[in-house]
N, C-alpha and C. Protein backbone atom coordinates (compact mmCIF):
# COMPACT_ATOMS: atom_id res chain seq x y z
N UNK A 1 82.55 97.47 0.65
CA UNK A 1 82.65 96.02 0.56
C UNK A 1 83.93 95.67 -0.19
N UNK A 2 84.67 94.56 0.31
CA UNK A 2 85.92 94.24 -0.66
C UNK A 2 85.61 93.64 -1.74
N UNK A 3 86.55 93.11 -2.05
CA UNK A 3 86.93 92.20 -3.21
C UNK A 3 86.26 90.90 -2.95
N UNK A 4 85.69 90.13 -4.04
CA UNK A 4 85.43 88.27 -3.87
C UNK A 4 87.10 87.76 -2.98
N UNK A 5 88.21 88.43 -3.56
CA UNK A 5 88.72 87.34 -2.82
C UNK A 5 89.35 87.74 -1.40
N UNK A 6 89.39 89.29 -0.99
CA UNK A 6 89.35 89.66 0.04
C UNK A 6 88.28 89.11 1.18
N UNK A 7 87.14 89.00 0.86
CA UNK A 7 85.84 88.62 1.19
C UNK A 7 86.30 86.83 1.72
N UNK A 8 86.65 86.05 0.55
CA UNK A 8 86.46 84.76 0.59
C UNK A 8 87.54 84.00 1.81
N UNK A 9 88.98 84.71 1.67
CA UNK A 9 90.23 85.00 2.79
C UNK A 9 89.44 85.21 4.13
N UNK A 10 88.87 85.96 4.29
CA UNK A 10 88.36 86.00 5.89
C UNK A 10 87.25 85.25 6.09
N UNK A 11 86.50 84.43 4.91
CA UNK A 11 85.72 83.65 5.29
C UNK A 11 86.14 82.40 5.13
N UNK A 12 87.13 82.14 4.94
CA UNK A 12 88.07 80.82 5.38
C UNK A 12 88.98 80.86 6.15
N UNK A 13 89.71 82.07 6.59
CA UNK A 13 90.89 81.70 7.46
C UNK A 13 90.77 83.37 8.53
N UNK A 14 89.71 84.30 8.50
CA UNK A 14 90.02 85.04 9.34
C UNK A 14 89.30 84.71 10.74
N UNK A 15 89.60 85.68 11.54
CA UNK A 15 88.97 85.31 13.16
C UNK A 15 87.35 84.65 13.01
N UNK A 16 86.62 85.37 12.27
CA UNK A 16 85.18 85.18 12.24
C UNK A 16 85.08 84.26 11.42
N UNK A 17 86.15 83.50 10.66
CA UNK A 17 85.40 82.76 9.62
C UNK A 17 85.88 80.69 10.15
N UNK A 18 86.04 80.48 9.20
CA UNK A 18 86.10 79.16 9.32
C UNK A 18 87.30 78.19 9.75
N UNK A 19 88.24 78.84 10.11
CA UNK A 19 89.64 78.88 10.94
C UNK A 19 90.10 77.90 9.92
N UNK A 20 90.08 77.52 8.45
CA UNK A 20 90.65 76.44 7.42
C UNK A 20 92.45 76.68 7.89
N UNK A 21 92.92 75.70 7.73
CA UNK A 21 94.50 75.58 7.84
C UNK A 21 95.15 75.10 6.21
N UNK A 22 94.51 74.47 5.93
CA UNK A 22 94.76 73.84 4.37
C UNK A 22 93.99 73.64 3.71
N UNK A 23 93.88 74.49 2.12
CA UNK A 23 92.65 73.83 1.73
C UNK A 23 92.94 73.92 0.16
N UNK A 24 92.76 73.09 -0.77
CA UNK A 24 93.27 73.16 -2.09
C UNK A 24 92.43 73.06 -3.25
N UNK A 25 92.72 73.81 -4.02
CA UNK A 25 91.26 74.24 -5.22
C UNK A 25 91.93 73.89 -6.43
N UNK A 26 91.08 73.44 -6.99
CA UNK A 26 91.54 72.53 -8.34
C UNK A 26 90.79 73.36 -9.04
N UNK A 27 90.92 74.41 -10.40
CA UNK A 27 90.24 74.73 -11.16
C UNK A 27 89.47 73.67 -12.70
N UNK A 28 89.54 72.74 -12.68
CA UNK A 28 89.37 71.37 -13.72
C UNK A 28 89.91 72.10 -14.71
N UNK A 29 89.04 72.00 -15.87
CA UNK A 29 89.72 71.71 -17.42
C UNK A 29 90.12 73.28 -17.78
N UNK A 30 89.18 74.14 -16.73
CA UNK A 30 89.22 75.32 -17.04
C UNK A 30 90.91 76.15 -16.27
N UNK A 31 91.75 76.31 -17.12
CA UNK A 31 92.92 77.36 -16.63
C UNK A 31 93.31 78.73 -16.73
N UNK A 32 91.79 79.41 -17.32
CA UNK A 32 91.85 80.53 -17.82
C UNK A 32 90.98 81.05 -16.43
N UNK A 33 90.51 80.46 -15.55
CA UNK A 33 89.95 81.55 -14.57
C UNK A 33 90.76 82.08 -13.42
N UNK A 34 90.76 83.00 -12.79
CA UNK A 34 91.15 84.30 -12.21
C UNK A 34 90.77 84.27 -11.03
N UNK A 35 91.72 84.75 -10.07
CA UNK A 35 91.41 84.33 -8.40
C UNK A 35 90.10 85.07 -8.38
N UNK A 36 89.85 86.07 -8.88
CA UNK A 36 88.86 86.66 -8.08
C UNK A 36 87.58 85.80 -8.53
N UNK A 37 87.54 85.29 -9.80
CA UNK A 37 86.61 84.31 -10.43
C UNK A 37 86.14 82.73 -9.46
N UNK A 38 87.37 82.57 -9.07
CA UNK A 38 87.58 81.16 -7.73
C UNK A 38 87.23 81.68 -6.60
N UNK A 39 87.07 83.10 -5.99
CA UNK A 39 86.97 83.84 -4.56
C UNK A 39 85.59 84.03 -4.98
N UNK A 40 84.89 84.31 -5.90
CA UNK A 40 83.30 84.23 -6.42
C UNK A 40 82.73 83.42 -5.78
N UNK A 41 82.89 81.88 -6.75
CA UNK A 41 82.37 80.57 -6.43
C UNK A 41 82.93 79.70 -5.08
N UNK A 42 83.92 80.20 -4.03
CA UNK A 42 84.10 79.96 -3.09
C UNK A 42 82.98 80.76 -2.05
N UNK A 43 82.95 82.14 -2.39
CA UNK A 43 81.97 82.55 -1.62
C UNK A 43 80.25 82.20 -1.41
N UNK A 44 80.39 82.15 -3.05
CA UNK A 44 78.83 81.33 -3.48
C UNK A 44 78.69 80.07 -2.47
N UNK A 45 79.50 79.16 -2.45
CA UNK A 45 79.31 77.91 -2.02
C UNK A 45 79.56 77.92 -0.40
N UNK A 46 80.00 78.80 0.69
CA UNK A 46 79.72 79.51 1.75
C UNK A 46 78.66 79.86 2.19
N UNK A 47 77.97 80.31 1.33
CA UNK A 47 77.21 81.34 1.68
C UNK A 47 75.95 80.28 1.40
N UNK A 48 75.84 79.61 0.18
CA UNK A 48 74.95 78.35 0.28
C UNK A 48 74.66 77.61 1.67
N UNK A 49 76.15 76.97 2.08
CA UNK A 49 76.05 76.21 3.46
C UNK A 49 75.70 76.91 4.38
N UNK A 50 76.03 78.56 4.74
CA UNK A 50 75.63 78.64 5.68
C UNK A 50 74.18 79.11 6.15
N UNK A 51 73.25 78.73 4.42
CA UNK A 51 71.75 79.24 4.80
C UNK A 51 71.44 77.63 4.47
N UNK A 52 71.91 76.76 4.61
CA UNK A 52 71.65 75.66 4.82
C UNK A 52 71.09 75.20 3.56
N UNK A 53 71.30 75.57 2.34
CA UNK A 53 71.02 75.35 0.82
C UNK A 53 71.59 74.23 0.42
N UNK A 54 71.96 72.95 0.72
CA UNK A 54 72.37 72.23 0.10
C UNK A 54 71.84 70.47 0.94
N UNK A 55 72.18 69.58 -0.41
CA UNK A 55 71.31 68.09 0.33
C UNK A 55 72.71 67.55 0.76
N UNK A 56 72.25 66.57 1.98
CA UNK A 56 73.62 65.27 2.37
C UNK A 56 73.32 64.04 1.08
N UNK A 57 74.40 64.01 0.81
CA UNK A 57 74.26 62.84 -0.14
C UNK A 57 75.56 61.39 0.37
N UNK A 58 74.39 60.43 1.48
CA UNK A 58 75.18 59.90 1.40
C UNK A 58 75.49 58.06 0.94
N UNK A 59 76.55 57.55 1.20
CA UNK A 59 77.08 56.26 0.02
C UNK A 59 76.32 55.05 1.05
């Protein structure tokens, strides 16, 4: 198995994954975290949507 952010790369931009063209990550207040720390919680939140774990919240 690779890396979180090897992992998170093909699940946003490789053949099988989500074909993203642009996509931009804001770490907030926190500047001490580490790609592979952001390729974590990118995967987490993937892997949420695609077992359908999350509510529509809408305005």
């Amino acid at each position: 198995m690779g890396t979180n952010l090897e992992i998170a790369k093909n699940r946003l931009f490789g053949d099988g994954g989500l074909q993203v063209s642009n996509v931009k990550l804001f770490p907030g207040s926190n500047r001490d975290v580490t790609q592979e720390q952001i390729a974590e919680q990118v995967n987490k939140i993937i892997g949420q949507l695609d077992a359908g774990d999350y509510d529509v919240i809408e305005d």
